[in-house]
PDB file of N, CA and C in Angstrom:
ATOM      1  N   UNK A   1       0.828  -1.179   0.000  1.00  0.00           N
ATOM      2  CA  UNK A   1       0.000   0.000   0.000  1.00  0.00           C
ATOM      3  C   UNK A   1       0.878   1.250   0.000  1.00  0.00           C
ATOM      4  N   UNK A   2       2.105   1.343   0.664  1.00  0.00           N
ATOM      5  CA  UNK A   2       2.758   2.494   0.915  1.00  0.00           C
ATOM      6  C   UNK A   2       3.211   2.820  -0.281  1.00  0.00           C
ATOM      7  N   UNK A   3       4.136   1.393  -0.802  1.00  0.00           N
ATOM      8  CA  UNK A   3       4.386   1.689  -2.234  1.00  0.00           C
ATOM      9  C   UNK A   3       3.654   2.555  -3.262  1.00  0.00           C
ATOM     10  N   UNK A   4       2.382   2.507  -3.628  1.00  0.00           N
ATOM     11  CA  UNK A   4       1.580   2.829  -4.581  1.00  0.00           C
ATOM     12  C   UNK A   4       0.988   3.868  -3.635  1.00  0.00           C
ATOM     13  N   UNK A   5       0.934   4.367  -2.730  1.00  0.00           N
ATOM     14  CA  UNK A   5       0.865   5.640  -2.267  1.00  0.00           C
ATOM     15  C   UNK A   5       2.117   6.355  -2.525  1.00  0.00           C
ATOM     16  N   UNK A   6       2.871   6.084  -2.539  1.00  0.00           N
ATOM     17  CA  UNK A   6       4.456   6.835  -2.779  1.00  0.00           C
ATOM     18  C   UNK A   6       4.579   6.865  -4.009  1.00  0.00           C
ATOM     19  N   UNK A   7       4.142   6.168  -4.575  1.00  0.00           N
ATOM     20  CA  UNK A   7       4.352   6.176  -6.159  1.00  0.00           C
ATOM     21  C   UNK A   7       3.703   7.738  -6.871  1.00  0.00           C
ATOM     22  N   UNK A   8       2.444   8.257  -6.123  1.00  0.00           N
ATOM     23  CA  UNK A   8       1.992   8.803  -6.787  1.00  0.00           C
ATOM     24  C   UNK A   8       2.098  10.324  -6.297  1.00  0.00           C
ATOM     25  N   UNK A   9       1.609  11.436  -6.612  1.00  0.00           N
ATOM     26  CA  UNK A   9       1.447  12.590  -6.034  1.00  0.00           C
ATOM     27  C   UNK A   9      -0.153  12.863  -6.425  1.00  0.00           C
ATOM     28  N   UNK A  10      -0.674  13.148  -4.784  1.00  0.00           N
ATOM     29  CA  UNK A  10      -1.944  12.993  -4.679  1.00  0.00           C
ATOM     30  C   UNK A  10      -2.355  15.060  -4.895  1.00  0.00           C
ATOM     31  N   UNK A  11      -3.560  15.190  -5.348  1.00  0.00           N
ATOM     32  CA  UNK A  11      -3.740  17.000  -5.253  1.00  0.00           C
ATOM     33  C   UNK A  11      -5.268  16.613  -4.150  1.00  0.00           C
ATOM     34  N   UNK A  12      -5.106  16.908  -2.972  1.00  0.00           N
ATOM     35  CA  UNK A  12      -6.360  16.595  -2.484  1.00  0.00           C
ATOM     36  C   UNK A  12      -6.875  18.296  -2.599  1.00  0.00           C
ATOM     37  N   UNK A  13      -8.190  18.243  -2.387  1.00  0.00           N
ATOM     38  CA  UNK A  13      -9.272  19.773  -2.445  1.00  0.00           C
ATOM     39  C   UNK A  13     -10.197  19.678  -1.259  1.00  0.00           C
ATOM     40  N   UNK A  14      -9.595  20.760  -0.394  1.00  0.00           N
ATOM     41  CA  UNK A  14     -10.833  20.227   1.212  1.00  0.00           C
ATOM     42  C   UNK A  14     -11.212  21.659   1.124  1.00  0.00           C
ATOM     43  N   UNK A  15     -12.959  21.776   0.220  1.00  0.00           N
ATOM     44  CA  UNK A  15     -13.887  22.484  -0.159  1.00  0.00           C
ATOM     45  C   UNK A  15     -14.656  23.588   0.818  1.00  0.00           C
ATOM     46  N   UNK A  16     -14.133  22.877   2.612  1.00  0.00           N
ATOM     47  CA  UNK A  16     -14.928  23.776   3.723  1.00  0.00           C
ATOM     48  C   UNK A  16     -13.496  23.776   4.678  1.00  0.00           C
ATOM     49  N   UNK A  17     -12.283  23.746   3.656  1.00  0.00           N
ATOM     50  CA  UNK A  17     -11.056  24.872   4.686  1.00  0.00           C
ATOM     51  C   UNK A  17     -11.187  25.996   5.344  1.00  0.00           C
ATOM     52  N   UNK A  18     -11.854  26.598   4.689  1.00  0.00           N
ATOM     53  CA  UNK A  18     -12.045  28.251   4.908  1.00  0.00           C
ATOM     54  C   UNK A  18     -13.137  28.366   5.647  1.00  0.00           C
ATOM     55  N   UNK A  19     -13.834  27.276   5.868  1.00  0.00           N
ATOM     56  CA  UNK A  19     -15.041  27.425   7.227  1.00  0.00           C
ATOM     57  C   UNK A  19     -14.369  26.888   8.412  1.00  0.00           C
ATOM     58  N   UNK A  20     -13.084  26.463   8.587  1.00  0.00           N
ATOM     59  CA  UNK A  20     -13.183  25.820   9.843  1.00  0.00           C
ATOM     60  C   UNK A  20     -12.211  26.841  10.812  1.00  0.00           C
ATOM     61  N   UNK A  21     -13.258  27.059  11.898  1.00  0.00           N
ATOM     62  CA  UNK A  21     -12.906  27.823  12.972  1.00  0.00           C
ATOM     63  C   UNK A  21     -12.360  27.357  14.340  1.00  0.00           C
ATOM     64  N   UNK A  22     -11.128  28.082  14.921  1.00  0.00           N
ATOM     65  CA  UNK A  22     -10.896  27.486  16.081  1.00  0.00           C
ATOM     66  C   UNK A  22     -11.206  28.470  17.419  1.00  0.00           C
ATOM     67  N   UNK A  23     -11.471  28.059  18.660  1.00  0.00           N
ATOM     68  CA  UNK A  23     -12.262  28.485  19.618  1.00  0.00           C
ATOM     69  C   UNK A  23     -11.035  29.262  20.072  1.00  0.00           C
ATOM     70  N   UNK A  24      -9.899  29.050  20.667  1.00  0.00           N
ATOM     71  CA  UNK A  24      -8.514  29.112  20.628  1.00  0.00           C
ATOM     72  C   UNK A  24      -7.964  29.671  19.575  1.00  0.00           C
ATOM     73  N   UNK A  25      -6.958  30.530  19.519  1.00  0.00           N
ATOM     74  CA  UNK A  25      -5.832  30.813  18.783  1.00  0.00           C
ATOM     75  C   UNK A  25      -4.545  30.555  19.597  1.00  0.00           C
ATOM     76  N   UNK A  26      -4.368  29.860  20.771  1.00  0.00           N
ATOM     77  CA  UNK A  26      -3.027  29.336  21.274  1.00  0.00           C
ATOM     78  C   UNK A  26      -1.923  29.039  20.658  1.00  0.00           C
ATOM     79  N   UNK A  27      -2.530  27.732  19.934  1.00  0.00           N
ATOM     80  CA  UNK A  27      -2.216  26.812  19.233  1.00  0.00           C
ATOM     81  C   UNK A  27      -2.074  27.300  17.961  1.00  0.00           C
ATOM     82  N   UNK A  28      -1.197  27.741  17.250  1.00  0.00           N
ATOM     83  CA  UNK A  28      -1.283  28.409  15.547  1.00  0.00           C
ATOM     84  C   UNK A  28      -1.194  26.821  14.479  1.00  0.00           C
ATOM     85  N   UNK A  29      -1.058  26.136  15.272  1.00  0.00           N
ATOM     86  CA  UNK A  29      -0.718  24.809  14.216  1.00  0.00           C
ATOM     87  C   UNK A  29      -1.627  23.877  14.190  1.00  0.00           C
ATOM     88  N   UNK A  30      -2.819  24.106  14.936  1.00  0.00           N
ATOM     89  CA  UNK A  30      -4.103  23.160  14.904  1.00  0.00           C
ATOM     90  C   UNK A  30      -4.996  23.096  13.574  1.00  0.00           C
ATOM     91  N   UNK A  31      -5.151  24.046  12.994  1.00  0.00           N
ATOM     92  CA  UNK A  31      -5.472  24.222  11.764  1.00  0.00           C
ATOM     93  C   UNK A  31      -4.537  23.197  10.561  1.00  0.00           C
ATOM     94  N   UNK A  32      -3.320  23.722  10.742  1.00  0.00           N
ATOM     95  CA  UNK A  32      -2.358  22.989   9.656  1.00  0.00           C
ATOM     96  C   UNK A  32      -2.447  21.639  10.170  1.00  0.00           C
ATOM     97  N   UNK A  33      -2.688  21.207  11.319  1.00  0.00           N
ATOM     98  CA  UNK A  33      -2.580  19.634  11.466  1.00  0.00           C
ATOM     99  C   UNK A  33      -3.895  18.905  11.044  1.00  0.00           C
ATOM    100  N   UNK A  34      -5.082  19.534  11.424  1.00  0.00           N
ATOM    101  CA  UNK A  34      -6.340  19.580  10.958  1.00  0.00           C
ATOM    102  C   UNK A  34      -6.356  18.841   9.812  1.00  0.00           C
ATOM    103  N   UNK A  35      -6.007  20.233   8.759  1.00  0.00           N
ATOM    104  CA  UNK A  35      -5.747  19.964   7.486  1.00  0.00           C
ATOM    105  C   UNK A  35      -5.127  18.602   7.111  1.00  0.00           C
ATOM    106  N   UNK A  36      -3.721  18.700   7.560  1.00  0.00           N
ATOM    107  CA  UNK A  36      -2.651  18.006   6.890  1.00  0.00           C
ATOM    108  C   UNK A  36      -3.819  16.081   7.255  1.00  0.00           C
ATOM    109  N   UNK A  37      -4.407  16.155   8.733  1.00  0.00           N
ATOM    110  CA  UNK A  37      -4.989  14.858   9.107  1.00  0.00           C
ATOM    111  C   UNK A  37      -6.188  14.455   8.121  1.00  0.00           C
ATOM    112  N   UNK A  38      -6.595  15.474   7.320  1.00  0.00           N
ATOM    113  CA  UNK A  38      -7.875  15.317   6.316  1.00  0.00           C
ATOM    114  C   UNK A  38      -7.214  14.670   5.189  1.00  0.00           C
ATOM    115  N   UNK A  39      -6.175  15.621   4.520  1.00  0.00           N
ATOM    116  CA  UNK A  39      -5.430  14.962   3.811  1.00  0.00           C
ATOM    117  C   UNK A  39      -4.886  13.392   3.283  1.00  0.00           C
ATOM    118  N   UNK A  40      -4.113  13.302   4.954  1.00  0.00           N
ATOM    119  CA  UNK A  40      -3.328  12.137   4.865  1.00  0.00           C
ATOM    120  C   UNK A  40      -4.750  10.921   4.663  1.00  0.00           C
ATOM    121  N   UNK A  41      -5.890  11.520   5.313  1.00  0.00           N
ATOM    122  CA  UNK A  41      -7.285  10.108   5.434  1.00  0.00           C
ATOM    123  C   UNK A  41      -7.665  10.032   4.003  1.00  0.00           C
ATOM    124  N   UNK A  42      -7.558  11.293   2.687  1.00  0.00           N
ATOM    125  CA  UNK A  42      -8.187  11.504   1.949  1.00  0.00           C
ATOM    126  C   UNK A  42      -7.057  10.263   0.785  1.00  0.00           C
ATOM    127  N   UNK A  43      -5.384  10.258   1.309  1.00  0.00           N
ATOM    128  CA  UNK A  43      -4.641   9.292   0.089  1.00  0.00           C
ATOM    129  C   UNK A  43      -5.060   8.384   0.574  1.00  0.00           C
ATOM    130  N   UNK A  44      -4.875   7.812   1.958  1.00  0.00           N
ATOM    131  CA  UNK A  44      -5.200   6.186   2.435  1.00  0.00           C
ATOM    132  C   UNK A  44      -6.374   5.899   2.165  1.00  0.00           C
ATOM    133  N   UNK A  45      -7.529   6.011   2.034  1.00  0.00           N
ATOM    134  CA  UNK A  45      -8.586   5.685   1.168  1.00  0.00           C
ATOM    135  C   UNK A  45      -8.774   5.674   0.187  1.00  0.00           C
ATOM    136  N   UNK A  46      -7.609   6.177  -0.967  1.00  0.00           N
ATOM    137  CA  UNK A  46      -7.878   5.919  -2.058  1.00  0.00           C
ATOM    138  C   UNK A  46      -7.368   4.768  -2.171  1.00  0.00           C
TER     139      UNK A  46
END
């Protein structure tokens, strides 16, 4: 599986980025991990 995930370069599109709000601004990297965790679920399911 890793193989043919590595093989490729994935372009994922997460359509309600720009809606997601955090209660907190502490944390400046909750967002980017957010993201990056949508991402990484969006190759392993393919």
């Amino acid at each position: 599986m890793w193989e043919l995930v590595g093989a490729e370069r994935f372009h994922v599109v997460i359509p309600f980025a720009k809606k997601i709000k955090f209660q907190a601004n502490d944390n400046r990297r909750n967002p980017e991990m957010l993201l990056d965790l949508i991402k990484s679920n969006a190759m392993i399911r393919f």
